[in-house]
Protein backbone atom coordinates (compact mmCIF):
# COMPACT_ATOMS: atom_id res chain seq x y z
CA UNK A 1 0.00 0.00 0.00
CA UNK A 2 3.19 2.55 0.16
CA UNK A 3 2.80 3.55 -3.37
CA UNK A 4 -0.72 4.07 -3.50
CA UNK A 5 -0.60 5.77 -0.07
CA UNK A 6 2.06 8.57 -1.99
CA UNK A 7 -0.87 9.34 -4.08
CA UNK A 8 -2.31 11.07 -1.35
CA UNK A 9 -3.58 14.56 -2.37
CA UNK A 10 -1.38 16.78 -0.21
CA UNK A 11 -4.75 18.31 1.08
CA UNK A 12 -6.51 15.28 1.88
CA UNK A 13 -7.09 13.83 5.51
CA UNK A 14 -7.83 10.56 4.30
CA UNK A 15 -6.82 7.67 1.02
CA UNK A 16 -10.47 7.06 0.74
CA UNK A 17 -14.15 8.33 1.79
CA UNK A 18 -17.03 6.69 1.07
CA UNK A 19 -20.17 7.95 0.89
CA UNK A 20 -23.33 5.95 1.73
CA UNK A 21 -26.90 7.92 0.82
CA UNK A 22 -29.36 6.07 3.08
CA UNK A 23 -33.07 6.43 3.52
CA UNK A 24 -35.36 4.48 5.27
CA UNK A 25 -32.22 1.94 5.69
CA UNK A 26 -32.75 0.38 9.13
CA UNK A 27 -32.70 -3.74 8.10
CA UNK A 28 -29.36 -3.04 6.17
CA UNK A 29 -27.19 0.12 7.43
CA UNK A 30 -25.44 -1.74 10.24
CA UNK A 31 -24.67 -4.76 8.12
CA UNK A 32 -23.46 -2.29 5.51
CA UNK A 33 -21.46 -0.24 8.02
CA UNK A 34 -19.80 -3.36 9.40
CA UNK A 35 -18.82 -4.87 6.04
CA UNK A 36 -17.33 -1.55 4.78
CA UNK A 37 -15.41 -1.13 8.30
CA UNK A 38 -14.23 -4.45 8.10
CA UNK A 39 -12.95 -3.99 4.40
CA UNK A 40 -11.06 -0.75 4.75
CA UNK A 41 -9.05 -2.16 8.09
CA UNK A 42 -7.94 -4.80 6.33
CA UNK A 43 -6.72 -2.35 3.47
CA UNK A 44 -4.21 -0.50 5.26
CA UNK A 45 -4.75 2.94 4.03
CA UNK A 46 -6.63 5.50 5.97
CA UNK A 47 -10.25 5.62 5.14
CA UNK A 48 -13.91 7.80 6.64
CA UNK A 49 -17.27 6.73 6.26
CA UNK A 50 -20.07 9.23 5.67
CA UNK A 51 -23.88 8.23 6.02
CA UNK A 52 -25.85 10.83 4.66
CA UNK A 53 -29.72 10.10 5.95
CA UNK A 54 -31.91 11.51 4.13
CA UNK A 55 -34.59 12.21 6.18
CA UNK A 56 -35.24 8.56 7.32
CA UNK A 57 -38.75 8.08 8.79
CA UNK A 58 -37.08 4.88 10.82
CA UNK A 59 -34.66 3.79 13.06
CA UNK A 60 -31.41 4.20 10.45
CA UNK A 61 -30.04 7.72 11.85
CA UNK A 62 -30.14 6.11 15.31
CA UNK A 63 -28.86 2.81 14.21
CA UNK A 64 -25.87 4.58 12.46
CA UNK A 65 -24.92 7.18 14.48
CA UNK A 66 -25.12 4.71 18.02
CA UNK A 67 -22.71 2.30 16.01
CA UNK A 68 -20.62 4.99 14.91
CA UNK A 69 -19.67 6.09 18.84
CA UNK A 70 -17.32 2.78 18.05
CA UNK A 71 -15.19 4.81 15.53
CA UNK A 72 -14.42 7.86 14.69
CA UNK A 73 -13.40 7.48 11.26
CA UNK A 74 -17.77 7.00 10.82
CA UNK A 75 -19.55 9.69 10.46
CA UNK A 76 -23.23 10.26 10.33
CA UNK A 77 -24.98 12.98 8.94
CA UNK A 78 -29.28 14.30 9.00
CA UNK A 79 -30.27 15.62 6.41
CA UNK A 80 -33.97 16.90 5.62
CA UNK A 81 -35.74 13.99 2.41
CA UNK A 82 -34.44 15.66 -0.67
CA UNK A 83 -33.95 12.39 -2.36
CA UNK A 84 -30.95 10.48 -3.13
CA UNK A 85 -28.91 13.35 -5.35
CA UNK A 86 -28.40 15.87 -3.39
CA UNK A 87 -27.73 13.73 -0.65
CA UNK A 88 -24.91 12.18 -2.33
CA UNK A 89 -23.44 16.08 -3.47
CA UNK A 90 -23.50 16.88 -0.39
CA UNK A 91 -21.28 13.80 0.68
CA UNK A 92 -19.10 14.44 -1.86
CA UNK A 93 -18.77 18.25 -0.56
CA UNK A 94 -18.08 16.97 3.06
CA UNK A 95 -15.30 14.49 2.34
CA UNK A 96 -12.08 14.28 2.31
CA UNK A 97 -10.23 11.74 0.58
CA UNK A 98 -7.74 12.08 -2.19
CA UNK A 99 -10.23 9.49 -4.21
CA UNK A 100 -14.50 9.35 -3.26
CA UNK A 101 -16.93 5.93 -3.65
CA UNK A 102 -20.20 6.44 -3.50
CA UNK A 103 -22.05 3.23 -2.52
CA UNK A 104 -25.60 1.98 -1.44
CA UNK A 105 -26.76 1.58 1.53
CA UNK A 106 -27.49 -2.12 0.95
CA UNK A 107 -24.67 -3.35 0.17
CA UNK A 108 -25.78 -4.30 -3.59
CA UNK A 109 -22.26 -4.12 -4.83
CA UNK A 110 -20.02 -5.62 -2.03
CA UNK A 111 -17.63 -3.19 -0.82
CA UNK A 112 -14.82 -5.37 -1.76
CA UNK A 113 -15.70 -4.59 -5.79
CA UNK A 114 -13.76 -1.39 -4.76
CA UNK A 115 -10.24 -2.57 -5.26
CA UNK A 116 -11.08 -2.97 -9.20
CA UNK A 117 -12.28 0.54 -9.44
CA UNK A 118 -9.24 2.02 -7.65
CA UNK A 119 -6.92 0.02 -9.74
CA UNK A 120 -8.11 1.67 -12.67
CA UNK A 121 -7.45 5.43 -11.17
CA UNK A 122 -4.38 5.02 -9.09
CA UNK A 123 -2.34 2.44 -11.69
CA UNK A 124 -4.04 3.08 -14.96
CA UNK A 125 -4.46 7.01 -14.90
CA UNK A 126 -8.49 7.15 -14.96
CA UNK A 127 -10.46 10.00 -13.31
CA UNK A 128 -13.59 8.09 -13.10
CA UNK A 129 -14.29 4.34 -12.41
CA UNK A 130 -17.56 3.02 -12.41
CA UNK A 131 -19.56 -0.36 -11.34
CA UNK A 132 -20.96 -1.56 -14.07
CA UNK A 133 -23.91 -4.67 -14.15
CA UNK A 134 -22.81 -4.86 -18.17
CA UNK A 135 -19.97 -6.42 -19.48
CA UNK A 136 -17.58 -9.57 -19.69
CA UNK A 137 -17.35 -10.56 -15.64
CA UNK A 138 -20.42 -8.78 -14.84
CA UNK A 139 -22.75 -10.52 -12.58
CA UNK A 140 -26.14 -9.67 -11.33
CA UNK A 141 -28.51 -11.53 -9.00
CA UNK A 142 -31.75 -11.66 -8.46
CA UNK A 143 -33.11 -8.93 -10.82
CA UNK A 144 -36.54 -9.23 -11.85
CA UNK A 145 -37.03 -8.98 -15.70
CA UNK A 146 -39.15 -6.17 -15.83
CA UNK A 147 -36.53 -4.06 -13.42
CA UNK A 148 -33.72 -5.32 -16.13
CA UNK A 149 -35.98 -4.39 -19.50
CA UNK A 150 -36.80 -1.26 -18.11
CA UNK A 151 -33.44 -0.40 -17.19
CA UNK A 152 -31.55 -1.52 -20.58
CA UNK A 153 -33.98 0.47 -22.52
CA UNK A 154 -33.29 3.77 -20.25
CA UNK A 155 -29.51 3.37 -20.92
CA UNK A 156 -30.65 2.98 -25.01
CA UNK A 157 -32.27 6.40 -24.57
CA UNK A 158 -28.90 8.02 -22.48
CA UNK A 159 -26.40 6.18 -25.15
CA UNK A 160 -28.31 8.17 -27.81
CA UNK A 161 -28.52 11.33 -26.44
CA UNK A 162 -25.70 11.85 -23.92
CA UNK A 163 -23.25 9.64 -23.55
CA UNK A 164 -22.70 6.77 -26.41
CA UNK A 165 -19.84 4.51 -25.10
CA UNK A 166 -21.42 3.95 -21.41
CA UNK A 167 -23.74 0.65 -20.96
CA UNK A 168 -24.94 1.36 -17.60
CA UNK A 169 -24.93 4.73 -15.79
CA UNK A 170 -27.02 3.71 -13.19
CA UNK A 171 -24.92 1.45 -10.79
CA UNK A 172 -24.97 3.23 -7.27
CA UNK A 173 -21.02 2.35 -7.05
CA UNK A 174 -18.86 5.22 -8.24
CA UNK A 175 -15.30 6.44 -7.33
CA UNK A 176 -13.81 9.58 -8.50
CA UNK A 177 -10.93 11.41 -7.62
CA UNK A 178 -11.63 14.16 -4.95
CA UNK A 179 -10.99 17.11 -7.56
CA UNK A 180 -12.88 15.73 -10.47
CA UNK A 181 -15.71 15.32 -8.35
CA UNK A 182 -15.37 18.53 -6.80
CA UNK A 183 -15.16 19.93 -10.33
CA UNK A 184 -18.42 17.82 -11.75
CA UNK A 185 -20.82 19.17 -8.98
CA UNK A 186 -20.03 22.64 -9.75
CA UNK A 187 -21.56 22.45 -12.75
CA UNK A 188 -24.25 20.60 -12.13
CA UNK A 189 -27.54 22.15 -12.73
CA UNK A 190 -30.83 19.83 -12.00
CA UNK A 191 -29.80 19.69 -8.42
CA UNK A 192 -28.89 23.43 -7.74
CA UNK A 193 -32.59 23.63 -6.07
CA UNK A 194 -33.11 21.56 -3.04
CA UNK A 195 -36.48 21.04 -2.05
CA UNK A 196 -37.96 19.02 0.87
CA UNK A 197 -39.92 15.81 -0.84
CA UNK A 198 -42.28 13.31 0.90
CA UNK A 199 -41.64 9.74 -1.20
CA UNK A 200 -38.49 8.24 -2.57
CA UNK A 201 -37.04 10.31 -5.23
CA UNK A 202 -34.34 7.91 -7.52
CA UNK A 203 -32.67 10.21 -10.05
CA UNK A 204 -31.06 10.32 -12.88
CA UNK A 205 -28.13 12.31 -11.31
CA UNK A 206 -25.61 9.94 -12.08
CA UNK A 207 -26.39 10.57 -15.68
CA UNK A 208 -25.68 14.20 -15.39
CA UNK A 209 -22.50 13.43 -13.73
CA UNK A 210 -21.18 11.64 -16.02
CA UNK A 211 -22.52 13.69 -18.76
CA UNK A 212 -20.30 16.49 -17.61
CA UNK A 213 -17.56 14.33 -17.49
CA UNK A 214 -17.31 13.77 -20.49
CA UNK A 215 -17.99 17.22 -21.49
CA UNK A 216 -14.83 18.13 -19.21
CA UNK A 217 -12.48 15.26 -21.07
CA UNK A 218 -12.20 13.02 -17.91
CA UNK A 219 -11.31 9.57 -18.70
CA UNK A 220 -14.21 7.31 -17.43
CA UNK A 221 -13.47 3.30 -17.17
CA UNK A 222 -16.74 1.30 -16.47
CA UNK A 223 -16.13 -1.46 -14.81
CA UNK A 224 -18.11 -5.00 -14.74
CA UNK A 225 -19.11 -5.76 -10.94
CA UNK A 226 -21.44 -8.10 -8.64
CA UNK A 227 -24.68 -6.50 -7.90
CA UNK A 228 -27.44 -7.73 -5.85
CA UNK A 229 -31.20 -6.64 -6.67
CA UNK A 230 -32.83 -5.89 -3.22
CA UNK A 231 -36.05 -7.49 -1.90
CA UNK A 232 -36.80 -3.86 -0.05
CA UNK A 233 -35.53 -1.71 -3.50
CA UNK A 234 -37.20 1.52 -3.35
CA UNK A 235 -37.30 2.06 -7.35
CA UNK A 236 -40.86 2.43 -8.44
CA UNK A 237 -40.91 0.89 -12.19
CA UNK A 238 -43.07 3.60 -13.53
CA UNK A 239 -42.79 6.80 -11.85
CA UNK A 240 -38.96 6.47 -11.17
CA UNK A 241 -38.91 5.39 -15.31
CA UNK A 242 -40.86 8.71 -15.71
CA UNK A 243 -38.90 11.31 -13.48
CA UNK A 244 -35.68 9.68 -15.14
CA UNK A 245 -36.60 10.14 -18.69
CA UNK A 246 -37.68 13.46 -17.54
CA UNK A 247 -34.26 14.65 -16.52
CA UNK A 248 -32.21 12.77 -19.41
CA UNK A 249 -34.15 15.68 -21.72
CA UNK A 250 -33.49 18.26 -19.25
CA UNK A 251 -29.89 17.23 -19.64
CA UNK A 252 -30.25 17.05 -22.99
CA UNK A 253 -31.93 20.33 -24.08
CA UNK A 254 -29.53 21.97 -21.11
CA UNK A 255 -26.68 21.08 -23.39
CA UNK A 256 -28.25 22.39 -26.45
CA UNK A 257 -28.43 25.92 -24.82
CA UNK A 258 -25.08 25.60 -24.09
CA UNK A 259 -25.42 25.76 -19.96
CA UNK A 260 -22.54 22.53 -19.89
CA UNK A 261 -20.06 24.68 -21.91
């Protein structure tokens, strides 16, 4: 780990932070917290964990922050329900580390699928790696059909309008480099607004991210992972389909008027 520990940024506190968005998360944030401690100990490079709750109506804020009293380096954070975006930016704006992940709150890529993504930023000179349920070693269990129709025709829709050469922009496992993320939220401009919601919100933020990306000549590496479809998924088919296509246009006719350039 010497070598990738001189890759520090010299302004960083920590290697890595990872940033888990959780609402309504109480049956998986401790198993999640525990599996994601255990990993980074065993790494030995210096790590923080930051659960964003946004706005849980259950026990996860209290389930997080009493485990969290057993180390520092975990660090819980309430936030109002503004849906799974802006909770995420604002991880990204409170840590850290010379390199970011953020990761569900489920676990539905196992922590461990990590060490591929870093591999392609610290050895291979990539600004962005990404989980990706497409690809040669790509493995995904227990997805209903209807989730994985939906979802491959969405990505059709962004590969023709935004970004060509990415199969699946929706993976909630993502690691960036602490200044191109920094640099990608900046410009972000669906999210600017942060409004109090009452339901679920599941966004198609990732897509904007990456959109700008690309638009700011980062090199991107998707990468073929494990991922787990939850029993207790919060994705509603429809509406969720709806509010994504929604904001793939908005992306889309925001880059027409030139608000990306």
């Amino acid at each position: 780990m010497e070598g990738r520990q001189e890759k520090l940024d010299k302004d960083s506190l920590y290697y890595i932070s990872i940033v888990i968005p959780a609402f309504n998360e109480e049956k998986n944030i401790l198993g999640t917290l525990k599996k994601t401690e255990s990993f980074f100990e065993g790494q030995g490079y210096s790590y923080e964990i930051l659960v964003m709750d946004d706005g849980s109506k259950d026990s996860t804020y209290n389930i997080a922050s009493n485990y969290a009293r057993t180390n520092p380096l975990i660090k819980v954070f309430r936030l109002v329900h503004r849906g799974k975006a802006n909770t995420v930016i604002d991880g990204i704006k409170m840590a850290s580390g010379s390199y970011i992940l953020f990761t569900d709150a489920d676990s539905a890529t196992p922590i461990y699928e990590v060490k591929k993504l870093l591999h392609y930023i610290t050895d291979q000179g990539f600004d962005i790696s990404i989980g990706s349920r497409e690809g040669v070693g790509a493995v995904r269990k227990n997805e209903p059909w209807l989730r994985h129709f939906m979802g491959r025709v969405f990505n059709t829709i962004i590969q023709f309008l935004l970004v060509s050469d990415i199969e699946d922009t929706q993976c909630g496992f993502k690691l960036f480099t602490r200044d191109v993320a920094s640099n990608i939220i900046k410009r972000m401009k669906l999210y600017t607004i942060a409004e109090e919601i009452s339901v679920p919100k599941v966004t198609a933020f990732d897509v904007e991210m990456l959109f700008i990306a690309r638009k700011l000549g980062y090199k991107i590496k998707p990468v073929p992972v494990e991922w787990n479809y939850g029993e207790n998924s919060k994705v509603n088919n429809v509406r969720d389909s709806w509010n994504n296509l929604l904001e793939v246009l908005k992306i889309w006719w925001n880059n027409r008027k030139g608000l990306y350039d």
